[in-house]
Protein backbone atom coordinates (compact mmCIF):
# COMPACT_ATOMS: atom_id res chain seq x y z
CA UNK A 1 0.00 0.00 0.00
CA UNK A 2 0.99 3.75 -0.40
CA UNK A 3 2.78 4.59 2.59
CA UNK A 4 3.44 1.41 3.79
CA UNK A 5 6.87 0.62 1.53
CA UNK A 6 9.96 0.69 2.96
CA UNK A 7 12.15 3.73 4.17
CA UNK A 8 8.72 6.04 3.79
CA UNK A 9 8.91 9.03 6.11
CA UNK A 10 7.00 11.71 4.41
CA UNK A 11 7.52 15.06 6.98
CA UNK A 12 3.81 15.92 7.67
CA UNK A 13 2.13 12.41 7.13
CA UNK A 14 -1.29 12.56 8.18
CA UNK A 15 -0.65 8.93 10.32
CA UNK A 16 1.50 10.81 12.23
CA UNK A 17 -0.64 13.36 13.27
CA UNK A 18 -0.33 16.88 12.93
CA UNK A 19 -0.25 17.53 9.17
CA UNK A 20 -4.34 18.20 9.52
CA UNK A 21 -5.31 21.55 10.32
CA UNK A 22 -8.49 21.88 13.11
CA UNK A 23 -10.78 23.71 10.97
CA UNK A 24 -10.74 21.23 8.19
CA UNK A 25 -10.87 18.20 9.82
CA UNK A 26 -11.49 15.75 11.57
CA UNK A 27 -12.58 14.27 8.75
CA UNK A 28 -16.35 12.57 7.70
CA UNK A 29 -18.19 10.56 10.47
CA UNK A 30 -20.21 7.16 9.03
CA UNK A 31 -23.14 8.99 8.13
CA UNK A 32 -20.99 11.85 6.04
CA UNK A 33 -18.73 8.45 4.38
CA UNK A 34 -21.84 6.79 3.63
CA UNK A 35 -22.99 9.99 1.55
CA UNK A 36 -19.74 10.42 0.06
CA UNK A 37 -19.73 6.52 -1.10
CA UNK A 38 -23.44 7.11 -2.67
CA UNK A 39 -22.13 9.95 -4.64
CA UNK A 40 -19.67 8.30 -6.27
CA UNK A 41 -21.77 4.97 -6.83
CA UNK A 42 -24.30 7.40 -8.37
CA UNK A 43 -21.71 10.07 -10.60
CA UNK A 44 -22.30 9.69 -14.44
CA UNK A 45 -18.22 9.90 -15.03
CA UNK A 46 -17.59 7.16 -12.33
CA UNK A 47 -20.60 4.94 -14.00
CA UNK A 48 -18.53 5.32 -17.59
CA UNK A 49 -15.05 4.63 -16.33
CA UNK A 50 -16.60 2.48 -14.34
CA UNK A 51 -14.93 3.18 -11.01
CA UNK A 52 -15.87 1.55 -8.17
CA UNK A 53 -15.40 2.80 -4.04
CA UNK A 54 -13.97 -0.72 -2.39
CA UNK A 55 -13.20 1.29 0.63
CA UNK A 56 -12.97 5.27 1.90
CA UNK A 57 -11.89 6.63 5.04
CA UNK A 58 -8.75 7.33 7.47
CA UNK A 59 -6.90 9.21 4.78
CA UNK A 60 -7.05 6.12 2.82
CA UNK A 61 -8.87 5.52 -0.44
CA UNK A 62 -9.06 2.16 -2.96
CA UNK A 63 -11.19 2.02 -5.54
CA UNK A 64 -11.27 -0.99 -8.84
CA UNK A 65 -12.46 -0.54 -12.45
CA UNK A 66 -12.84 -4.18 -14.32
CA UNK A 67 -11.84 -2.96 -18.17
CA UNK A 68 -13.64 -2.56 -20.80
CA UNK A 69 -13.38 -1.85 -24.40
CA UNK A 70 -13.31 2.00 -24.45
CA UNK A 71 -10.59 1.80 -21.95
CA UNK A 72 -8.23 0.74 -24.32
CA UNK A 73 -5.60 3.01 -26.77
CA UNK A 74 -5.58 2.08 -30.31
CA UNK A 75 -2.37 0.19 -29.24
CA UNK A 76 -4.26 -2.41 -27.33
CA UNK A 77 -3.18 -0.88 -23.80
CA UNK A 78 -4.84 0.99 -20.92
CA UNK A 79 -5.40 4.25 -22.09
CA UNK A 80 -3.62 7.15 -20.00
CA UNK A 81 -6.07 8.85 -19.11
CA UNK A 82 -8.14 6.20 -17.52
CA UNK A 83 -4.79 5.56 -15.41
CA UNK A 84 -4.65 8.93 -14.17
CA UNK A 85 -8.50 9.45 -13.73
CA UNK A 86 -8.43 6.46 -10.84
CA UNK A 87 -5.00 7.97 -9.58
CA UNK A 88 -6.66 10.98 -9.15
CA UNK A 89 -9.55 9.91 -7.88
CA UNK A 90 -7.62 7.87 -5.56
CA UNK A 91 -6.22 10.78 -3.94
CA UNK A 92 -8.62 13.13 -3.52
CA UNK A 93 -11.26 10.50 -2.23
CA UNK A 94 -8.42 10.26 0.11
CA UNK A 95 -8.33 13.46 1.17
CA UNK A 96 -12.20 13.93 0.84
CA UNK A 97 -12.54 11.40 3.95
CA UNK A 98 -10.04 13.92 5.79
CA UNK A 99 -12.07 17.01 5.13
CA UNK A 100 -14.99 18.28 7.44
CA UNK A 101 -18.37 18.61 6.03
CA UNK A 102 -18.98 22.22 4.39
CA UNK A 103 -15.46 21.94 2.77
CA UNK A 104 -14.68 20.15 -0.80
CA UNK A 105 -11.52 20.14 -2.82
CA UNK A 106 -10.04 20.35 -6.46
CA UNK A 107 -7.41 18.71 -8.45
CA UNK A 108 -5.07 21.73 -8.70
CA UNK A 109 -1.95 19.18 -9.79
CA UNK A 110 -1.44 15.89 -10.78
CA UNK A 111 1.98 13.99 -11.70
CA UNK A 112 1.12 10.60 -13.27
CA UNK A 113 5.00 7.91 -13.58
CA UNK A 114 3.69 5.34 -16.08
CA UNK A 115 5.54 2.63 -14.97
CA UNK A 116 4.32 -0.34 -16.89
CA UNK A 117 1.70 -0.92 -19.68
CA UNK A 118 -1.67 -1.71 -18.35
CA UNK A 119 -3.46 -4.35 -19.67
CA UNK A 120 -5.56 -7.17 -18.68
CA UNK A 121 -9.25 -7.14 -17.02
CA UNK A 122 -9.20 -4.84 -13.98
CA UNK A 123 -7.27 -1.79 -12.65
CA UNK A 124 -7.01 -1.25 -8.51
CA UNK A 125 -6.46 2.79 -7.03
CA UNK A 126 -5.02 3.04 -3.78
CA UNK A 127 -4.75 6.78 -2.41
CA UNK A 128 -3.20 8.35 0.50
CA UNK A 129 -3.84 11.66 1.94
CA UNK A 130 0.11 12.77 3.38
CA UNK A 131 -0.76 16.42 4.50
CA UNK A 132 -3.93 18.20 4.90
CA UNK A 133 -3.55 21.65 6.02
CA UNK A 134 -6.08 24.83 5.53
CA UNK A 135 -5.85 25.77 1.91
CA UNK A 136 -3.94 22.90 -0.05
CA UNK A 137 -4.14 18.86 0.82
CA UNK A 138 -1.53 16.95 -0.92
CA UNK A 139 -1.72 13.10 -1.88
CA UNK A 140 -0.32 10.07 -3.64
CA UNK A 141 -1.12 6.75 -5.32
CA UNK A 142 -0.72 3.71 -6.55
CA UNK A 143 -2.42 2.23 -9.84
CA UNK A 144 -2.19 -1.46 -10.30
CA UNK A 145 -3.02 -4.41 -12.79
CA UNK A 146 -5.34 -7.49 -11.16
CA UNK A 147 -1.75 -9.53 -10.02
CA UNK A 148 -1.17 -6.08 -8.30
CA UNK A 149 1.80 -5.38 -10.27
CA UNK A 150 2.33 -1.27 -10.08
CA UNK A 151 1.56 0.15 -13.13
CA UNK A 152 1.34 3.89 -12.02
CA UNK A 153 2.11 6.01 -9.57
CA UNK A 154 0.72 9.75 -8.61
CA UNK A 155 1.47 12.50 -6.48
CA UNK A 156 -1.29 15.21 -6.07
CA UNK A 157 -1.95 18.94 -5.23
CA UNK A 158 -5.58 19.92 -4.03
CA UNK A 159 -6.79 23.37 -3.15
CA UNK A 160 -9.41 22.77 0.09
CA UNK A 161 -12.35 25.18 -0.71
CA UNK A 162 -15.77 25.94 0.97
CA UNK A 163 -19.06 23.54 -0.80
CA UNK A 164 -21.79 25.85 -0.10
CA UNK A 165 -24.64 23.57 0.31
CA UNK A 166 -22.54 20.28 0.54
CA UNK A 167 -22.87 18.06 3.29
């Protein structure tokens, strides 16, 4: 998992506490996750790309997308841009679950390393929120294949903004 490889010691990591700012966290209770993991079951760009929420909260995000036919490059091979879609979403589900309610966030940056071709029948997201502070939440990720062989991996700038009306 993101995070969890060997000599990892990101400064402000948000496991170690004190990378979160008070007035945007905690983070979403159950009831706020639950929302959250509607919205994304229900979003016309997830149901396309097909993304799926396996699990949100804690800073932590995975999501899985079995592949289909419009997924693919004329080559044969994962398009890019559905790489970097679940990257991104990845991250800043990640860093949704951090957020309180009446805040949101948007991609501001995204660095995608293509590390491998992707091919085969599914594609897994993990995403890790590292810092969270009042203005800008940064993230990363992993993309892999269905052996879990990296294929991808992110980093990921997010301004922290007010969602009038959002839970």
């Amino acid at each position: 998992m993101v995070g969890d490889r060997p000599g990892y010691t990101p400064s402000r990591s948000l496991e170690r506490g004190g990378a979160m700012s008070d007035d945007v966290g905690p983070g979403l209770d159950s009831r706020h996750l639950e929302s959250l993991t509607e919205r994304v079951r229900r979003s016309p760009f997830h149901q396309w790309a097909g993304l799926r929420l396996v699990s949100v909260g804690d800073g932590r995000a995975e999501l899985e997308m079995t592949l289909e036919p419009h997924h693919f490059n004329p080559q044969g091979i994962v398009h890019g841009g559905i790489i970097t879609a679940i990257a991104d979403t990845s991250i800043g589900l990640a860093l949704r679950s951090q957020l309180r309610p009446g805040l949101t966030h948007r991609t501001a940056q995204l660095n995608v390393h293509f590390l491998a071709k992707g091919e085969g029948t599914r594609l897994i997201g993990r995403g890790q929120a590292l810092h969270l502070g009042q203005r800008m939440g940064y993230g990363e990720a992993e993309v892999l294949d269905a052996e879990e062989r990296l294929i991808a991996r992110a980093t990921g700038a997010f301004i922290v903004l007010p969602a009038p009306g959002a839970f």
